[in-house]
Each structure stands twice: as structure tokens, then as C-alpha cells.
PDB file of N, CA and C in Angstrom:
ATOM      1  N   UNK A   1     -95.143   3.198   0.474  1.00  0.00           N
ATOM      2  CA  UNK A   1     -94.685   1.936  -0.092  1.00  0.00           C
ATOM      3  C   UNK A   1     -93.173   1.936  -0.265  1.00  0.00           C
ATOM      4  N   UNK A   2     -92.652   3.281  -1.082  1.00  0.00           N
ATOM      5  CA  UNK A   2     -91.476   3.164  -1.274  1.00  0.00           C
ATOM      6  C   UNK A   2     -90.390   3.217   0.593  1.00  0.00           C
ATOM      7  N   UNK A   3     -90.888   3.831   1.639  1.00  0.00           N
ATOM      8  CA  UNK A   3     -90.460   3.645   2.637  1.00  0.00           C
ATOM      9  C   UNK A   3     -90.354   2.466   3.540  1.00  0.00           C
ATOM     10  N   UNK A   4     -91.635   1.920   2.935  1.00  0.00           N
ATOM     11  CA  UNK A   4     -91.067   0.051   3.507  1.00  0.00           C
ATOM     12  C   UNK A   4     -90.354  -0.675   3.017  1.00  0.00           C
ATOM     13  N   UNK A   5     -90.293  -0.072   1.445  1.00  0.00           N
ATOM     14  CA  UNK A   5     -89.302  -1.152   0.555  1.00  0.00           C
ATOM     15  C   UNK A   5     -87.666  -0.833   1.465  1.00  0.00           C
ATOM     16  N   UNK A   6     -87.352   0.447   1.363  1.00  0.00           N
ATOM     17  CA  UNK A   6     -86.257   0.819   2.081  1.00  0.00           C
ATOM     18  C   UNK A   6     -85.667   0.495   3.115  1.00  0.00           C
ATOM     19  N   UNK A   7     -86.738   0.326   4.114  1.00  0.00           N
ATOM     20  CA  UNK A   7     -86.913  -0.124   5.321  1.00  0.00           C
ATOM     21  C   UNK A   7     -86.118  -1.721   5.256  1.00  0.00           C
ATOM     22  N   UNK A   8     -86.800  -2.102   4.615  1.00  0.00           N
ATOM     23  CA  UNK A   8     -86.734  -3.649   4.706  1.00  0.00           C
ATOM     24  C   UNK A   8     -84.989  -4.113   3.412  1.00  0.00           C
ATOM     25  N   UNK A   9     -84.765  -2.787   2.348  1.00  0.00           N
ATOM     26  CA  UNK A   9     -83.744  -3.168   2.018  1.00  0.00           C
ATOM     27  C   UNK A   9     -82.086  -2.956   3.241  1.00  0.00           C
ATOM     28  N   UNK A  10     -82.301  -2.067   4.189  1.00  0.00           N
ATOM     29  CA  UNK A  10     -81.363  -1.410   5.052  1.00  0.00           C
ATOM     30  C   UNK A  10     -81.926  -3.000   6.220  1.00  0.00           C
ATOM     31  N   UNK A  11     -82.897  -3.348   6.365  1.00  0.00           N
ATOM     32  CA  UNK A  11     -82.819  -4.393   7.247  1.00  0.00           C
ATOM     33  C   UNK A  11     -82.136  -5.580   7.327  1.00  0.00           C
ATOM     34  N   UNK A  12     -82.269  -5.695   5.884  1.00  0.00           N
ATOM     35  CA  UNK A  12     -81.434  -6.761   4.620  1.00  0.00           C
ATOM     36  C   UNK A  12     -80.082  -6.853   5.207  1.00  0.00           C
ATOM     37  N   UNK A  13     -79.592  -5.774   4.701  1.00  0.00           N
ATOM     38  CA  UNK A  13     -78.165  -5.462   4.748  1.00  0.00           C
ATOM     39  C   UNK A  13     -77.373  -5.501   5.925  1.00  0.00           C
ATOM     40  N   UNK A  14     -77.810  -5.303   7.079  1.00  0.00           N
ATOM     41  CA  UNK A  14     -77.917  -4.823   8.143  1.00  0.00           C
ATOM     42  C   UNK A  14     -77.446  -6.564   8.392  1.00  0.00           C
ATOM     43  N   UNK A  15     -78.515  -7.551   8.642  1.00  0.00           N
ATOM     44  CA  UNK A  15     -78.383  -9.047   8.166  1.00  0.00           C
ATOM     45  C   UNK A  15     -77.575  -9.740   8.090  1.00  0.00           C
ATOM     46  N   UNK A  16     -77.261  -9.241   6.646  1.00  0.00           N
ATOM     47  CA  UNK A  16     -76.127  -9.377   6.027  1.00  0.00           C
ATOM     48  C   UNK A  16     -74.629  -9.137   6.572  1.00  0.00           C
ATOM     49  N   UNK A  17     -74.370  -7.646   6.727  1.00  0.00           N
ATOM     50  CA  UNK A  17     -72.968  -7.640   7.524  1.00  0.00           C
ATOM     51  C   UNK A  17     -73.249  -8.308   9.006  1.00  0.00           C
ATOM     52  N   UNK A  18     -74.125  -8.304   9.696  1.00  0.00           N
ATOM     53  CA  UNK A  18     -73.813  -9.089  10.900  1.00  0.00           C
ATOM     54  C   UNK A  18     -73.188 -10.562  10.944  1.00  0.00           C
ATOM     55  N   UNK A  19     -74.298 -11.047   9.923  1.00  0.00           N
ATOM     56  CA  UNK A  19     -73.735 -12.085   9.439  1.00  0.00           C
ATOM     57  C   UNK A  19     -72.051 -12.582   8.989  1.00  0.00           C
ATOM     58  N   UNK A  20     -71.664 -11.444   8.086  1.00  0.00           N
ATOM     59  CA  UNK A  20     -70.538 -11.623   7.222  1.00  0.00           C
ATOM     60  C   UNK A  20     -69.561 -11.393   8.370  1.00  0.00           C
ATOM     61  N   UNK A  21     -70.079 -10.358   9.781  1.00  0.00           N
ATOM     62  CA  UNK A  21     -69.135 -10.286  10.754  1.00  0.00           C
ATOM     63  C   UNK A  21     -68.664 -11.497  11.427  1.00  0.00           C
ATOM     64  N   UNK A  22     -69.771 -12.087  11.770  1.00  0.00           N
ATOM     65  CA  UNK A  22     -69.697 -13.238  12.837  1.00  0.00           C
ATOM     66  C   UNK A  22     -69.023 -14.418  12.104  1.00  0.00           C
ATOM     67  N   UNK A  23     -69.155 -14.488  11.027  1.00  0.00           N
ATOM     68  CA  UNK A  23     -68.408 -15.672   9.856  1.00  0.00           C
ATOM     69  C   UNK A  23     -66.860 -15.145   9.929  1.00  0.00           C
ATOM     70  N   UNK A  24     -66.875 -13.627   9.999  1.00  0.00           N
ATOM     71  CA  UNK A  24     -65.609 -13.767   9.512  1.00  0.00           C
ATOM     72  C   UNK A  24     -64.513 -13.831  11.297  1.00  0.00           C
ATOM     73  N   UNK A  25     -64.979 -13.294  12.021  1.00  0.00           N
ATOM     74  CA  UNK A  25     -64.994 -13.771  13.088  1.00  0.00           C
ATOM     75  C   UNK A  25     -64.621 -15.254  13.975  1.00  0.00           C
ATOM     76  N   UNK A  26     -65.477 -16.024  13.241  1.00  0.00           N
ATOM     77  CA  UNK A  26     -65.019 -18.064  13.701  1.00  0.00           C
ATOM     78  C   UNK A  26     -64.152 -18.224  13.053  1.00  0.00           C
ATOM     79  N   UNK A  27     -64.057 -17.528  11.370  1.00  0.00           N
ATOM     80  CA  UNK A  27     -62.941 -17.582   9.911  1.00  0.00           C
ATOM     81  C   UNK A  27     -61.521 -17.750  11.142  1.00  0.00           C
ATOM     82  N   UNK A  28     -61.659 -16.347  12.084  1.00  0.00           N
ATOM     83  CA  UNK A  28     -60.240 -16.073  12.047  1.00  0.00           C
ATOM     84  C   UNK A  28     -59.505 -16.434  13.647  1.00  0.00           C
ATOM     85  N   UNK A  29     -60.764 -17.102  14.308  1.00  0.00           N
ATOM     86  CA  UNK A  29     -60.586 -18.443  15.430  1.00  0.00           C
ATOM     87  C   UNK A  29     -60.160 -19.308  15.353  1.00  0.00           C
ATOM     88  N   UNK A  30     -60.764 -19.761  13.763  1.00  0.00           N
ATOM     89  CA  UNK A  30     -60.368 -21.004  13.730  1.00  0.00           C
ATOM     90  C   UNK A  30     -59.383 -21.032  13.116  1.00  0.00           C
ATOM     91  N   UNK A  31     -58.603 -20.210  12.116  1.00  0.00           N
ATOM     92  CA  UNK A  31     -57.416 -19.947  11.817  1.00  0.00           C
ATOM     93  C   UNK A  31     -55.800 -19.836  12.741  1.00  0.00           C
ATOM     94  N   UNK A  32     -56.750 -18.950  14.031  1.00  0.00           N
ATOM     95  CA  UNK A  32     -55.814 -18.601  15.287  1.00  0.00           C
ATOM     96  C   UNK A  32     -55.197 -20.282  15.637  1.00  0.00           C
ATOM     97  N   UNK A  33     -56.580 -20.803  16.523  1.00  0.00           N
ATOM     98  CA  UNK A  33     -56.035 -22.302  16.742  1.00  0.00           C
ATOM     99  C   UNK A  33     -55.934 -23.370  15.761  1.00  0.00           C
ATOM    100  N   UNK A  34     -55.739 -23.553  14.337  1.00  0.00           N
ATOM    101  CA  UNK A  34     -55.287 -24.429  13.857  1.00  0.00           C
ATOM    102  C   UNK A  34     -53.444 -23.552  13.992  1.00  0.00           C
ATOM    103  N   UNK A  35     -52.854 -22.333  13.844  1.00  0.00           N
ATOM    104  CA  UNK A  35     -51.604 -21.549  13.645  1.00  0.00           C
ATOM    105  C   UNK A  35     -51.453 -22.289  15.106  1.00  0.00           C
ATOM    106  N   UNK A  36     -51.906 -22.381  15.914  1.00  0.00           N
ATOM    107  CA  UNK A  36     -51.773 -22.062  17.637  1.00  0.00           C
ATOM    108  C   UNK A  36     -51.062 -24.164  17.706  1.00  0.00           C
ATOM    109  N   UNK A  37     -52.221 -25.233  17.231  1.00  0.00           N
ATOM    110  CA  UNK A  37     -51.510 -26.192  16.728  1.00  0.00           C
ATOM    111  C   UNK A  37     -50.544 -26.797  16.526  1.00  0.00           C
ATOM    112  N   UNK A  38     -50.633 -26.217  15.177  1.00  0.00           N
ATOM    113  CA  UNK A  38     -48.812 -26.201  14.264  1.00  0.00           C
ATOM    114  C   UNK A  38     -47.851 -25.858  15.095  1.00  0.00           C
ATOM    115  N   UNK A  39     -48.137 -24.847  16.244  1.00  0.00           N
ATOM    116  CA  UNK A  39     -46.864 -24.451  16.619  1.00  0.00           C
ATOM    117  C   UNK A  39     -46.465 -25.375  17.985  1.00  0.00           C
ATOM    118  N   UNK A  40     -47.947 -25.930  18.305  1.00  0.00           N
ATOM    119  CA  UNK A  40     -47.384 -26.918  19.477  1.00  0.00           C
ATOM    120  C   UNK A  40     -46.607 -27.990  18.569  1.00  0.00           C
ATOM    121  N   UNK A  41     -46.945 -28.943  17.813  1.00  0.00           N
ATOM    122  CA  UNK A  41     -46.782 -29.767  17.491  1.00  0.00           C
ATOM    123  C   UNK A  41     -45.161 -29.533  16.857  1.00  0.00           C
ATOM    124  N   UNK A  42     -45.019 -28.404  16.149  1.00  0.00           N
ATOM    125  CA  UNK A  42     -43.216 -28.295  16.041  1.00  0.00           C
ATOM    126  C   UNK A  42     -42.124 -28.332  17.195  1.00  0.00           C
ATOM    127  N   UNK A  43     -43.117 -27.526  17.985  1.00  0.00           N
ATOM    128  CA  UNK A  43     -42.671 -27.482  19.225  1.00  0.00           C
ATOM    129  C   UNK A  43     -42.074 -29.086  20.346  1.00  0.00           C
ATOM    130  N   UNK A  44     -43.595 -30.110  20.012  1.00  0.00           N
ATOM    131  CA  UNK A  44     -43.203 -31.176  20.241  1.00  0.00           C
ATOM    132  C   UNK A  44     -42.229 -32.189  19.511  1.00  0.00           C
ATOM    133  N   UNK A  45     -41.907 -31.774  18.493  1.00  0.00           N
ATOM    134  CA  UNK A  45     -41.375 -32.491  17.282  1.00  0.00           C
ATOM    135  C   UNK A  45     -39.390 -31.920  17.554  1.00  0.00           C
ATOM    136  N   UNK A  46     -39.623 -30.782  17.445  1.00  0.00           N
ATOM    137  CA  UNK A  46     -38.182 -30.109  17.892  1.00  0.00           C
ATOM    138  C   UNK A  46     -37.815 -30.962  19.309  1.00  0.00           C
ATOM    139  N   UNK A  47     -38.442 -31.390  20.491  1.00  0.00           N
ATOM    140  CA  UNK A  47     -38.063 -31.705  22.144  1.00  0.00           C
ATOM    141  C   UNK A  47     -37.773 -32.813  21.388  1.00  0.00           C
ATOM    142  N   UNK A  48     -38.253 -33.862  20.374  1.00  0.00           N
ATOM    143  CA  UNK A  48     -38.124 -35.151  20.420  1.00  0.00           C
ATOM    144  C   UNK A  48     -36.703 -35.379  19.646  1.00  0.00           C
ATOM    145  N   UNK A  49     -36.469 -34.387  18.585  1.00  0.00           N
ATOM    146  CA  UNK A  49     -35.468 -34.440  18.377  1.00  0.00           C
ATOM    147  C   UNK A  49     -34.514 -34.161  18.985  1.00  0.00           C
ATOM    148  N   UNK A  50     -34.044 -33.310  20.112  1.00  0.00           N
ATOM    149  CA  UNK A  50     -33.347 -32.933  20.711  1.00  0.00           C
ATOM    150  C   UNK A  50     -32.920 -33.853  21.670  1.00  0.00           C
ATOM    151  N   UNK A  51     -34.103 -35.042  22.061  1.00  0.00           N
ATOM    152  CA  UNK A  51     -33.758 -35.555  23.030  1.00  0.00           C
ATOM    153  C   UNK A  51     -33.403 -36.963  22.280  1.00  0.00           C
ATOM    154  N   UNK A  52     -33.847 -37.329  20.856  1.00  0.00           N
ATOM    155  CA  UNK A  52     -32.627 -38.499  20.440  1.00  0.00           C
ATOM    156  C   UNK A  52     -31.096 -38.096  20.244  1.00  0.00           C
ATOM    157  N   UNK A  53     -30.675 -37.009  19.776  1.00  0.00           N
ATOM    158  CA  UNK A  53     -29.863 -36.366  19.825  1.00  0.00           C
ATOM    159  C   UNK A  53     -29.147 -36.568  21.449  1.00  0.00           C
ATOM    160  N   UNK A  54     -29.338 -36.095  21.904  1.00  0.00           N
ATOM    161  CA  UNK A  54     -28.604 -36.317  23.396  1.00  0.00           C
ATOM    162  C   UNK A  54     -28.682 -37.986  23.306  1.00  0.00           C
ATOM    163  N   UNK A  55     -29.631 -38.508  23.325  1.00  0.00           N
ATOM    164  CA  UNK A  55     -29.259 -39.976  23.381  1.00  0.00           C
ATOM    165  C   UNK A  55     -28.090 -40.413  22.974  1.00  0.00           C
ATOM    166  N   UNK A  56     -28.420 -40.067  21.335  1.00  0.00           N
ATOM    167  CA  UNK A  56     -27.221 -40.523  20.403  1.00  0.00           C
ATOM    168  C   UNK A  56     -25.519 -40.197  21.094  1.00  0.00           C
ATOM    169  N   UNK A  57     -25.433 -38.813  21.635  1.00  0.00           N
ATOM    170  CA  UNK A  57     -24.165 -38.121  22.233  1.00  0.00           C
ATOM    171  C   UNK A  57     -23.852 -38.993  23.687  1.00  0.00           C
ATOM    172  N   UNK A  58     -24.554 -39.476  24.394  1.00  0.00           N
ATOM    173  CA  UNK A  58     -24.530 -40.394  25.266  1.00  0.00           C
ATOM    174  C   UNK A  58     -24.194 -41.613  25.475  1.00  0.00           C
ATOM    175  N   UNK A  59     -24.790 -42.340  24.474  1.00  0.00           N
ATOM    176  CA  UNK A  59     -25.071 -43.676  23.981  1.00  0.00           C
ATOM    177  C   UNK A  59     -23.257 -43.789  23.498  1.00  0.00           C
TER     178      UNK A  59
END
């Protein structure tokens, strides 16, 4: 009895970190491409400025 309880608490657990792996896993995907984002979008934000800027020096 006490070897199935065991059994089934190590199965538990077992479960458990797979689980907590794979969560933490998408956690740090989806972290990557929202960082990955931000950096286009400064990226696009910096060209736009740069290029009223030249306007302005033109103009």
C-alpha cells in the first residue's frame, strides 16, 4: 500500500515539474517576442524621426 502511495506521489510531482517546465517555457517566448516587438517598433519610430528631420534640414 505504502508503495503505491509513493508511486503515485513521485508521479504527482513528476506532473507537476513538467508542467511548471513547459509554462515556464511559453513564460519566456512570450516574453522573448513581446522584448523582440518593442525593439522593432523603436526601431520604426527612430527611421521616422530621422526622416522628418532630414525633411525639416531640406525643406
Amino acid at each position: 500500500m505504502n508503495i503505491r502511495v509513493l508511486e503515485q506521489l513521485e508521479s504527482q510531482q513528476r506532473y507537476i515539474e513538467e508542467r511548471m517546465e513547459e509554462r515556464d517555457s511559453l513564460l519566456m517566448q512570450s516574453i522573448r517576442e513581446t522584448q523582440e516587438t518593442k525593439k522593432l517598433l523603436l526601431e520604426a519610430e527612430e527611421k521616422q524621426k530621422r526622416k522628418g528631420i532630414f525633411r525639416f534640414l531640406k525643406g
